[in-house]
Protein backbone atom coordinates (compact mmCIF):
# COMPACT_ATOMS: atom_id res chain seq x y z
CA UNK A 1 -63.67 -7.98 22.37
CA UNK A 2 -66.07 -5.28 24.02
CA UNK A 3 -68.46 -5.78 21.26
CA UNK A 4 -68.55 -9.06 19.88
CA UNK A 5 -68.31 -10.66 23.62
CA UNK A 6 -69.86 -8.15 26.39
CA UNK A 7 -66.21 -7.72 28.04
CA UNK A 8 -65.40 -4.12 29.16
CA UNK A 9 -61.89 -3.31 30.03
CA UNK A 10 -61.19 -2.21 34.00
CA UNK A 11 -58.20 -0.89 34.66
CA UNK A 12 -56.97 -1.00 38.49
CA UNK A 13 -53.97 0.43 40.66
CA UNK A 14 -50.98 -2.25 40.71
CA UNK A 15 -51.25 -4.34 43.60
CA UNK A 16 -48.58 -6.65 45.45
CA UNK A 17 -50.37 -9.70 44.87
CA UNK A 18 -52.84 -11.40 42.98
CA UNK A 19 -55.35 -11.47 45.61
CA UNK A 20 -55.58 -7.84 45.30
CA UNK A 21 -55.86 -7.94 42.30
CA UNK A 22 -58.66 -9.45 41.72
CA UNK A 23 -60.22 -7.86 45.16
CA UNK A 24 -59.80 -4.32 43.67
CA UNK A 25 -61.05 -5.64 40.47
CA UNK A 26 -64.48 -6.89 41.43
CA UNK A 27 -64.72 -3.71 43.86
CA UNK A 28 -64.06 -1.58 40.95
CA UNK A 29 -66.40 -2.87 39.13
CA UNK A 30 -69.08 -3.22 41.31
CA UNK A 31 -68.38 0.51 42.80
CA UNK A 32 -68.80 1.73 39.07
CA UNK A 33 -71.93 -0.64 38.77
CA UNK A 34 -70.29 -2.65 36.03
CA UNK A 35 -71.37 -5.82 37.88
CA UNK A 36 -73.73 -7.29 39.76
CA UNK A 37 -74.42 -10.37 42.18
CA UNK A 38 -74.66 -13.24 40.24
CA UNK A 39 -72.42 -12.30 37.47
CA UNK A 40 -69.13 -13.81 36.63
CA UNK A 41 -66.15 -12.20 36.77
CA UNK A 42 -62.60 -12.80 34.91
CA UNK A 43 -59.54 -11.00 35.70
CA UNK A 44 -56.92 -11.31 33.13
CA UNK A 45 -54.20 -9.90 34.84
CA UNK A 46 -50.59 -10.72 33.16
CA UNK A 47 -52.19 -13.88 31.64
CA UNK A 48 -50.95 -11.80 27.93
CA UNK A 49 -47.33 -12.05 29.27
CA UNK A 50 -47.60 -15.11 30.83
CA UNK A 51 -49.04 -17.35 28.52
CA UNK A 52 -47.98 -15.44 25.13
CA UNK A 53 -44.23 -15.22 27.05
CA UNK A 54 -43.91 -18.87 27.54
CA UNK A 55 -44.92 -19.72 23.90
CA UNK A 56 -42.14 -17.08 22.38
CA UNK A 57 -39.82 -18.88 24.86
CA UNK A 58 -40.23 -22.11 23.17
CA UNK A 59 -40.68 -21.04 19.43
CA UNK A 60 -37.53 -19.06 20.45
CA UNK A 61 -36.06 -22.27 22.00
CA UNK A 62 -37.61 -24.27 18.56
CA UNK A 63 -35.86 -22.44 16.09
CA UNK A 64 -32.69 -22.40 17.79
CA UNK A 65 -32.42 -25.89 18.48
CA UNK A 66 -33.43 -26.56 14.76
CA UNK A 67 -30.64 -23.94 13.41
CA UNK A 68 -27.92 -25.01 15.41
CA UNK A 69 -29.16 -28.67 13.92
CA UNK A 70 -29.10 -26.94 10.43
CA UNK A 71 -25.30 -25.63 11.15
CA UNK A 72 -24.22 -29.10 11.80
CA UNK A 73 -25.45 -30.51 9.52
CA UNK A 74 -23.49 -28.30 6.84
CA UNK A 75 -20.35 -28.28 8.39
CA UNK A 76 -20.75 -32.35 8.08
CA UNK A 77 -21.18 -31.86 4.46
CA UNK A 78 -17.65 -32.23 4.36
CA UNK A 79 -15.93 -35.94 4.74
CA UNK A 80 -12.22 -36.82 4.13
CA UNK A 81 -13.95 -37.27 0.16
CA UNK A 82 -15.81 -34.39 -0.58
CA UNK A 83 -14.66 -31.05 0.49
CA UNK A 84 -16.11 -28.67 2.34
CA UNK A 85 -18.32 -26.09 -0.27
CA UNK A 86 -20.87 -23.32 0.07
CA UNK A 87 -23.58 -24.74 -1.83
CA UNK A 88 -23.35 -28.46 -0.20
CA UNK A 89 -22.90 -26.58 3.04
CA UNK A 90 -25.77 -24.20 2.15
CA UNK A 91 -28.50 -27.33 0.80
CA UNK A 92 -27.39 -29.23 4.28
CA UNK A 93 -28.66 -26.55 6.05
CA UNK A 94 -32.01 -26.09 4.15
CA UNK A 95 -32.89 -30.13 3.81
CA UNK A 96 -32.14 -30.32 7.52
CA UNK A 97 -34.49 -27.06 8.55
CA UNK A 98 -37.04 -28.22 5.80
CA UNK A 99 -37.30 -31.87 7.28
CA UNK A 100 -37.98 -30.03 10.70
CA UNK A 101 -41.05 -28.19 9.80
CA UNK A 102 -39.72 -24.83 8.78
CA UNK A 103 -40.32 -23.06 5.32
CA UNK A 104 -37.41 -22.66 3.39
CA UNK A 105 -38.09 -18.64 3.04
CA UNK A 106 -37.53 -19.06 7.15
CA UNK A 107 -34.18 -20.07 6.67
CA UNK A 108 -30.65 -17.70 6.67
CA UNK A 109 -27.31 -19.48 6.04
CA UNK A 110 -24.39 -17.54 6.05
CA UNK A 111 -21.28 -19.62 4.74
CA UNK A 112 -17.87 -18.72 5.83
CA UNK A 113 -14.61 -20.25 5.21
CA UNK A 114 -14.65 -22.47 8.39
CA UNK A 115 -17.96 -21.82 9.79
CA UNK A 116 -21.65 -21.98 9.03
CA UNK A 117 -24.41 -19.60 10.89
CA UNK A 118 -27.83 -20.64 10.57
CA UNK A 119 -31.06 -18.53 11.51
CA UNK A 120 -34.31 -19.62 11.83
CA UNK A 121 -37.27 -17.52 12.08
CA UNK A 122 -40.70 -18.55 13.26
CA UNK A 123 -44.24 -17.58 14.01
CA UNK A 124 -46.72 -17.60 16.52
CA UNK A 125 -49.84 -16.98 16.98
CA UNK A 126 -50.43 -15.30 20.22
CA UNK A 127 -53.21 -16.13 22.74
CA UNK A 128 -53.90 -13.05 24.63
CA UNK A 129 -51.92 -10.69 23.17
CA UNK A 130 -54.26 -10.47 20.00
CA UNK A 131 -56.64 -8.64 22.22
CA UNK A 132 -53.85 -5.84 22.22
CA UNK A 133 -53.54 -6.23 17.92
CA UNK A 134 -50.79 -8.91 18.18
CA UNK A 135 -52.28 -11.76 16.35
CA UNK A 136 -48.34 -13.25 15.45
CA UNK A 137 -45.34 -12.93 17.62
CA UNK A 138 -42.26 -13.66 15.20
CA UNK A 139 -38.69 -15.00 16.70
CA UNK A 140 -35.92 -15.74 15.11
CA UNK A 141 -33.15 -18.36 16.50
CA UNK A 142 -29.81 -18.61 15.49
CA UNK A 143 -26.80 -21.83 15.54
CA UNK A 144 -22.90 -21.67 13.98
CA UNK A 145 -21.23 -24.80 13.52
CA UNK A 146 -17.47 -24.35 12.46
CA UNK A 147 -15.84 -27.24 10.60
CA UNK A 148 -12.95 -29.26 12.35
């Protein structure tokens, strides 16, 4: 960011609120001659955690919701007609994650004899954290559904 933008890093003492923050911040910088009157400041503090750590909150919430989904679906493969079998159980699971956005490489099923686990993983990209490297955060959500 430092060279395609102008930004330059500051790094300040941890503070007990965000007021201070920013007041220690713009001291900093100014004591170090890093800024000026007139220029604009932006303090960025926890906005990586806070933003990037709500969006792998819902993906994380996404793909859970859509495997437990998935799960139910297979274990309702079975009716009083058809019996209960890995591969209908197993395509149930993969039509129902497909139809929900997710790539069927994304998709884990793990048959058992009475139960179904399903596990979803997804990808983000992140917002702040790529200015750490992180350009994708990657979750992974989970369901079981056992067959009555």
């Amino acid at each position: 960011m430092a060279l395609s933008w102008g930004v330059e890093p500051l790094a300040v003492d941890e503070y007990g609120t965000t007021d201070e923050v920013v007041w220690h911040a713009v001291e900093t910088a100014a004591t170090v001659g890093s800024i000026s009157v007139g220029d604009t400041v932006v303090v960025l503090a926890g906005a990586g955690l806070i933003v990037d750590g709500g969006r792998v909150m819902a993906a994380r919430r996404h793909a859970s919701n859509i495997a437990e989904a998935a799960a139910r679906a297979a274990v309702s493969s079975a009716t009083p007609v058809r019996t209960y079998t890995e591969s209908a159980a197993r395509t149930a699971a993969v039509d129902t994650a497909r139809r929900s956005g997710i790539d069927v490489a994304d998709v884990e099923v793990v048959v058992g004899a009475d139960r179904v686990t399903v596990t979803i993983t997804e990808r983000r990209r992140s917002v702040f954290l790529v200015l750490g490297g992180w350009e994708t955060v990657t979750v992974h959500g989970s369901g079981t559904a056992q067959v009555v």
